[in-house]
Protein backbone atom coordinates (compact mmCIF):
# COMPACT_ATOMS: atom_id res chain seq x y z
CA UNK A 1 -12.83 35.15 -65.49
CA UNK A 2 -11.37 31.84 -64.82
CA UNK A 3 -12.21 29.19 -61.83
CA UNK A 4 -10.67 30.55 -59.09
CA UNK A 5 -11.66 34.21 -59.26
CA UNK A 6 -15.19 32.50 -59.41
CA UNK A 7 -14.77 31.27 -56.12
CA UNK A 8 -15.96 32.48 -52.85
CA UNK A 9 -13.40 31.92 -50.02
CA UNK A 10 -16.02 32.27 -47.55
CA UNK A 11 -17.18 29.42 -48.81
CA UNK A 12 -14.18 27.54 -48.46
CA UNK A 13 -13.87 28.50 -44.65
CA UNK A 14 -17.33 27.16 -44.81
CA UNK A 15 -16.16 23.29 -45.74
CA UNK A 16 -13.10 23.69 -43.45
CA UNK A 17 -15.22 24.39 -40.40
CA UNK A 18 -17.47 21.31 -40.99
CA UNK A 19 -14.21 19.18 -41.86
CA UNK A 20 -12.93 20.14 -38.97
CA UNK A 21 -16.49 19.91 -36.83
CA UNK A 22 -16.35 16.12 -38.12
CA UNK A 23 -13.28 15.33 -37.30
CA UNK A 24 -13.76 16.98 -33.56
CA UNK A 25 -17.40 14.63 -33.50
CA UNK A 26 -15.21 11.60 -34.45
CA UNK A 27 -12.90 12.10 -31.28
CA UNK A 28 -15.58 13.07 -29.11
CA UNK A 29 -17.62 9.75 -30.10
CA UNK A 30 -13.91 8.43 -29.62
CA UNK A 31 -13.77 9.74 -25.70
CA UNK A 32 -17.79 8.86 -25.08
CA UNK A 33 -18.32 5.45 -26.50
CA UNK A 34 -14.38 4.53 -26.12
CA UNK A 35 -13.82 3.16 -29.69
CA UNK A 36 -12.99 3.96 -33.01
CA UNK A 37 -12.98 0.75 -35.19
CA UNK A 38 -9.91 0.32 -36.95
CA UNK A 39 -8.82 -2.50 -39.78
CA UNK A 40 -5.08 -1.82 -38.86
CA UNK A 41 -5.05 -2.35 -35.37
CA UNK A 42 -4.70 -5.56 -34.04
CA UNK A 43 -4.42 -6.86 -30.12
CA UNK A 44 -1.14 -8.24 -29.37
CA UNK A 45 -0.75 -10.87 -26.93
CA UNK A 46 1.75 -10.18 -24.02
CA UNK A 47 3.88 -12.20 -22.71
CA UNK A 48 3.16 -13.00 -18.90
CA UNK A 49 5.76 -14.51 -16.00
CA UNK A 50 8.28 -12.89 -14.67
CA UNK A 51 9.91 -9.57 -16.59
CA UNK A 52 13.80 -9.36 -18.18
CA UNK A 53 15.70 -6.78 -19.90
CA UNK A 54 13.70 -6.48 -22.89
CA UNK A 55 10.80 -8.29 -21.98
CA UNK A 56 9.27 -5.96 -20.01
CA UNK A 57 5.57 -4.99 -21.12
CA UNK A 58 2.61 -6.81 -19.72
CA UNK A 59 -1.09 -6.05 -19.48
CA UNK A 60 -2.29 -3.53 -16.98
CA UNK A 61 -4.76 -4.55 -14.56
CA UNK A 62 -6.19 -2.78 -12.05
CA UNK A 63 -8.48 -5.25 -10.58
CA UNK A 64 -5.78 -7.19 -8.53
CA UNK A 65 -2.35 -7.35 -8.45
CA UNK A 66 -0.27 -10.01 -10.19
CA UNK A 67 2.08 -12.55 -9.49
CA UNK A 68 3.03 -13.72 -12.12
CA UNK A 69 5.04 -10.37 -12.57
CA UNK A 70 7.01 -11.38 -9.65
CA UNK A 71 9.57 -13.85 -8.69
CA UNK A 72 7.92 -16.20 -6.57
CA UNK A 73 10.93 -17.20 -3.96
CA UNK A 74 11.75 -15.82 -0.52
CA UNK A 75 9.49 -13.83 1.90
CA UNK A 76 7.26 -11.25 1.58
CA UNK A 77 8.51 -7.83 4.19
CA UNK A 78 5.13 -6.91 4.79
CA UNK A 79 2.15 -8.65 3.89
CA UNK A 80 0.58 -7.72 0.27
CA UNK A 81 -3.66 -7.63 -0.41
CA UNK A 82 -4.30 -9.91 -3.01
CA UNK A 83 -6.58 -7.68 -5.02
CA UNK A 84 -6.59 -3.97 -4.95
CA UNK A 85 -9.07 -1.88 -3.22
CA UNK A 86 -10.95 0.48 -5.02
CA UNK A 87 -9.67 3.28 -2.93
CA UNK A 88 -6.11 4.00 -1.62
CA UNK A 89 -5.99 1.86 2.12
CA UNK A 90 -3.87 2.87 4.71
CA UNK A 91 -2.09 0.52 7.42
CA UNK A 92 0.81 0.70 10.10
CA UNK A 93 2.61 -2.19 10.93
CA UNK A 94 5.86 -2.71 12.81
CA UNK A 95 8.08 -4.73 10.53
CA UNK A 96 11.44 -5.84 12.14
CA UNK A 97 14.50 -4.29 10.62
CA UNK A 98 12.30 -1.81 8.54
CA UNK A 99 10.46 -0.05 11.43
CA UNK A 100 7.25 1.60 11.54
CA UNK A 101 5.83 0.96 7.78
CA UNK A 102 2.87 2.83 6.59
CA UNK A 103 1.92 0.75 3.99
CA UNK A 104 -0.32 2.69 1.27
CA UNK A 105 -2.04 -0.37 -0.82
CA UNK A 106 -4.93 -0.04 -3.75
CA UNK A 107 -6.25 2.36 -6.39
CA UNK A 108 -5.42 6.47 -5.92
CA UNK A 109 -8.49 8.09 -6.47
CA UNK A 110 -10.10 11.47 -5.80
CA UNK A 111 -9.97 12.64 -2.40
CA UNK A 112 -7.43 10.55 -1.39
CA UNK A 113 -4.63 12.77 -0.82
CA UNK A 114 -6.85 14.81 1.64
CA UNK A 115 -7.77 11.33 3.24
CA UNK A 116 -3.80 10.86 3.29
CA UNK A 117 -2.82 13.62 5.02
CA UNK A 118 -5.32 13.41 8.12
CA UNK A 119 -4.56 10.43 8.40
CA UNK A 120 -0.73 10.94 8.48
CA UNK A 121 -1.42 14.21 10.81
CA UNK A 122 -3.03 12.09 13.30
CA UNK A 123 -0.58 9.34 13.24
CA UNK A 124 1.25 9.96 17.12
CA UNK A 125 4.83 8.88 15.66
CA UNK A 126 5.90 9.99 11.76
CA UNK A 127 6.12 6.50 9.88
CA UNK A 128 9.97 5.22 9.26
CA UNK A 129 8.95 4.04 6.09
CA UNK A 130 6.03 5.04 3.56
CA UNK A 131 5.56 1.24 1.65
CA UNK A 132 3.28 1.24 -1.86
CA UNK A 133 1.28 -1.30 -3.25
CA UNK A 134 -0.91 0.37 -5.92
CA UNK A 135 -1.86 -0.02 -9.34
CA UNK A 136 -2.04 3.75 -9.88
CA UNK A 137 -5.10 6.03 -10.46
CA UNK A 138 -5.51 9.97 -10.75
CA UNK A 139 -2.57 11.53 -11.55
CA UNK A 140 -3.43 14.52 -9.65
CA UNK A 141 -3.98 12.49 -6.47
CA UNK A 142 -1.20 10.96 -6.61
CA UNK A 143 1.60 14.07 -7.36
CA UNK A 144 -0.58 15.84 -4.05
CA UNK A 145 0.88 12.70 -2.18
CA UNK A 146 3.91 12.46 -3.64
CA UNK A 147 4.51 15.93 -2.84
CA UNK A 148 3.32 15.44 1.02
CA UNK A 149 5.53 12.75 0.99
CA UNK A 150 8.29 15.09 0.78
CA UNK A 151 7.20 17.47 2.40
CA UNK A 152 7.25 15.36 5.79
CA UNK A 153 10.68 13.99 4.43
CA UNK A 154 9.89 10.76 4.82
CA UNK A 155 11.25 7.54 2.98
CA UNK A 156 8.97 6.12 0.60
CA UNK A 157 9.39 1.74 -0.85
CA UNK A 158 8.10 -0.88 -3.26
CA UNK A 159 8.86 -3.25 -1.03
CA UNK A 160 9.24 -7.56 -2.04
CA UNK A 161 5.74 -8.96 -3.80
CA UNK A 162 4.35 -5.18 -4.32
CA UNK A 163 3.66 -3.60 -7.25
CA UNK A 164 3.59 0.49 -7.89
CA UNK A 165 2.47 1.35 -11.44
CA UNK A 166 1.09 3.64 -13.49
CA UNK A 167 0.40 7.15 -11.35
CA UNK A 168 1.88 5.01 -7.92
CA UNK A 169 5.55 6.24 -8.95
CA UNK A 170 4.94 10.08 -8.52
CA UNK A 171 3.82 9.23 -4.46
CA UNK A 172 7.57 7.02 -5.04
CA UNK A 173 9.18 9.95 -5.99
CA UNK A 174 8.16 11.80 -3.13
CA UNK A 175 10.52 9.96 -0.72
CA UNK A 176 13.46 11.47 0.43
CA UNK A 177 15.10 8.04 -0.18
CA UNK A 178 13.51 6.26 -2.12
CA UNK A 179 13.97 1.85 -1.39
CA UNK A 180 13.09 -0.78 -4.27
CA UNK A 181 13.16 -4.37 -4.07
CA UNK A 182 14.21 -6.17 -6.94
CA UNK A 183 11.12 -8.77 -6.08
CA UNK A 184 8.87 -6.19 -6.52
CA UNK A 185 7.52 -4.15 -9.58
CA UNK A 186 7.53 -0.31 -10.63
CA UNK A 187 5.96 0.24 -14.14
CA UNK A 188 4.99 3.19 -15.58
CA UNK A 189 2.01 4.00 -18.86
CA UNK A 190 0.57 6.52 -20.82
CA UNK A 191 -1.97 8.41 -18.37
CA UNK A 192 -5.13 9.94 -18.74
CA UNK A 193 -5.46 13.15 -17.03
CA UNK A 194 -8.84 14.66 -16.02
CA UNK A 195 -10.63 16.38 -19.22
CA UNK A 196 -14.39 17.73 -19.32
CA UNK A 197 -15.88 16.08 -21.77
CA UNK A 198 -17.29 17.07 -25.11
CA UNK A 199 -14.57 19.87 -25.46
CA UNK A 200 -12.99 21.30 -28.19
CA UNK A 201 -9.81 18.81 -29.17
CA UNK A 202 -7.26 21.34 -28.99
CA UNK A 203 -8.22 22.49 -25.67
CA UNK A 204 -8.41 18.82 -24.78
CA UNK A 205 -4.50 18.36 -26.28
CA UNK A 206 -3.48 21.15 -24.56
CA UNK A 207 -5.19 19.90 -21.12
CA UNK A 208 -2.82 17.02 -21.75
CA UNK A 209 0.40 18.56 -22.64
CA UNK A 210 -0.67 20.69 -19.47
CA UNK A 211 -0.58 17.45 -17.07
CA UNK A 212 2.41 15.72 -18.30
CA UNK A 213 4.57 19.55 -17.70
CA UNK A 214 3.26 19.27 -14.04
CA UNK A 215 4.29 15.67 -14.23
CA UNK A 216 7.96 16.58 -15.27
CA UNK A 217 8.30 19.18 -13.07
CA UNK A 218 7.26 17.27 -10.28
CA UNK A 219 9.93 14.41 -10.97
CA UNK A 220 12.53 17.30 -11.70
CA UNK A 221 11.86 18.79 -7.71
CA UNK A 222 11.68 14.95 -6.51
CA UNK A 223 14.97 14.70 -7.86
CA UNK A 224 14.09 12.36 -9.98
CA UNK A 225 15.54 12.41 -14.37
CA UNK A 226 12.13 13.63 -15.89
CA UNK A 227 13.68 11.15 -19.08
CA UNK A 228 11.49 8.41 -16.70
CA UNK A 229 8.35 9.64 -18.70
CA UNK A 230 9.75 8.12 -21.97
CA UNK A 231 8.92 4.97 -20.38
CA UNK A 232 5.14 6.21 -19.16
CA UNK A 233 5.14 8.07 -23.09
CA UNK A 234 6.34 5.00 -24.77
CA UNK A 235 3.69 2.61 -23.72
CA UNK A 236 0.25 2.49 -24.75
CA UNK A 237 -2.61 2.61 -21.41
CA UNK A 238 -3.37 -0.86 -21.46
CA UNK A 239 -0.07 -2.07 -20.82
CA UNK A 240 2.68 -1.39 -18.47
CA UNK A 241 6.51 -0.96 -18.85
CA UNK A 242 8.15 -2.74 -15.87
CA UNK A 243 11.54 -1.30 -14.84
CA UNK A 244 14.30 -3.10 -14.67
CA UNK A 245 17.39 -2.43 -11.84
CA UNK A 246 19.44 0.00 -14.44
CA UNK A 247 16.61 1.55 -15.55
CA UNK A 248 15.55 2.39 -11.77
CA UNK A 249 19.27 3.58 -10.55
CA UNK A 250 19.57 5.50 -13.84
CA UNK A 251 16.35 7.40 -13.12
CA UNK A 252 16.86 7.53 -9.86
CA UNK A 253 12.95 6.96 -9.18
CA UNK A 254 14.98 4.24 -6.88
CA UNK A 255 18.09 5.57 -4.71
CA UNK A 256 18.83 2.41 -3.00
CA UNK A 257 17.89 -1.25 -4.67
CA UNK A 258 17.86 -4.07 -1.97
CA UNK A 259 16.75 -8.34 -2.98
């Protein structure tokens, strides 16, 4: 009787469960405590000031906005909060040649899409113009808006010194026409959708894959190339990928660029 016919395959299951238990503990440890030392990876400084075609990753912050992303000349169309709040504000303001702007400014977080449409049912006149200024948030939140957006067809802008990043383009893609300035800033990341933690991993990858299909589809009935989430897919969550003019028209996450 030789080796193998000695061998119990139970057994073998037995060391492939606990490989795989360790391996599930290791990304779970990953998720909890947010780190899993590595020798190979190194942090790469960014390059900051203004973007250009290829030169368009900075860091991600979410803490304020920054100028240094933007060019600095000419005025601003409405005025811009120097840091973010940590919830999703909502102002009106009549801006001359741009109408009534409903200017959305700071982080999207839960709730907020409720909190968006009360407040846009109990606005007396529908908003010309739906203005963002946000470094993103959850994803969820923010497609809900997007998708109100639409559904009041209104016109949605990253308007000149604001910044819409991250999650802030779905709400973007929910305008009917959709206005970017090229002295603003629309960047897109890798996202993290909502997960329950200390779940299996492949219920966890499939919770992902999950997200970024209702992400597609909602850029595919914005009207919107879904090929926009190479740029989210491409770039790792602590940066963001800035878009430049061609990259906005091609998408057409922007139907009408203005200085």
């Amino acid at each position: 009787m030789n080796l193998l016919s000695r061998l119990d395959p139970r057994s073998g299951l037995r060391y492939v469960l606990i490989l795989q238990f360790a391996i599930a503990g290791v990304l779970v440890a990953a998720d909890v405590f947010g780190v899993i030392p590595s020798p190979f990876k190194q942090r790469v400084e960014l390059p900051t000031g203004p973007i250009s075609p290829g030169d368009q990753r900075r860091e991600y912050r979410t803490d304020r906005s920054d100028p240094s992303l933007l060019p600095q000349d000419g005025p601003l169309d409405v005025p811009i909060p120097e840091a973010f709040s940590n919830r999703l504000d909502f102002t009106v303001q009549d801006v001359e040649g741009l109408g009534r702007v409903l200017l959305l400014s700071g982080q999207i977080e839960v709730d907020d899409s409720f909190r968006f449409a009360s407040f846009l049912s109990d606005m007396q006149e529908k908003p010309d113009l739906v203005a963002l200024h946000s470094p993103g948030g959850v994803v969820s939140e923010a497609l809900s808006i997007g998708k109100q957006v639409r559904d009041a067809e209104l016109s949605t802008a990253v308007l000149a010194g604001a910044m819409c990043v991250s999650s802030c383009p779905y709400i973007l893609a929910g305008g009917e026409e959709r206005v970017v300035s090229l002295r603003g800033i629309v960047g897109m990341h890798q996202h993290y959708y909502e997960q329950p933690r200390l779940i299996p991993v492949v219920f966890a990858v499939e919770g992902i894959q999950k997200g970024q299909g209702e992400t597609m589809q909602h850029l595919i009935d914005m009207g919107v190339d879904p090929a926009l989430m190479l740029y989210s897919l491409n770039t790792p969550p602590e940066e963001i990928y800035a878009l430049i003019e061609e990259e906005l028209v091609d998408t057409r996450i922007s139907t009408e660029i203005v200085d």
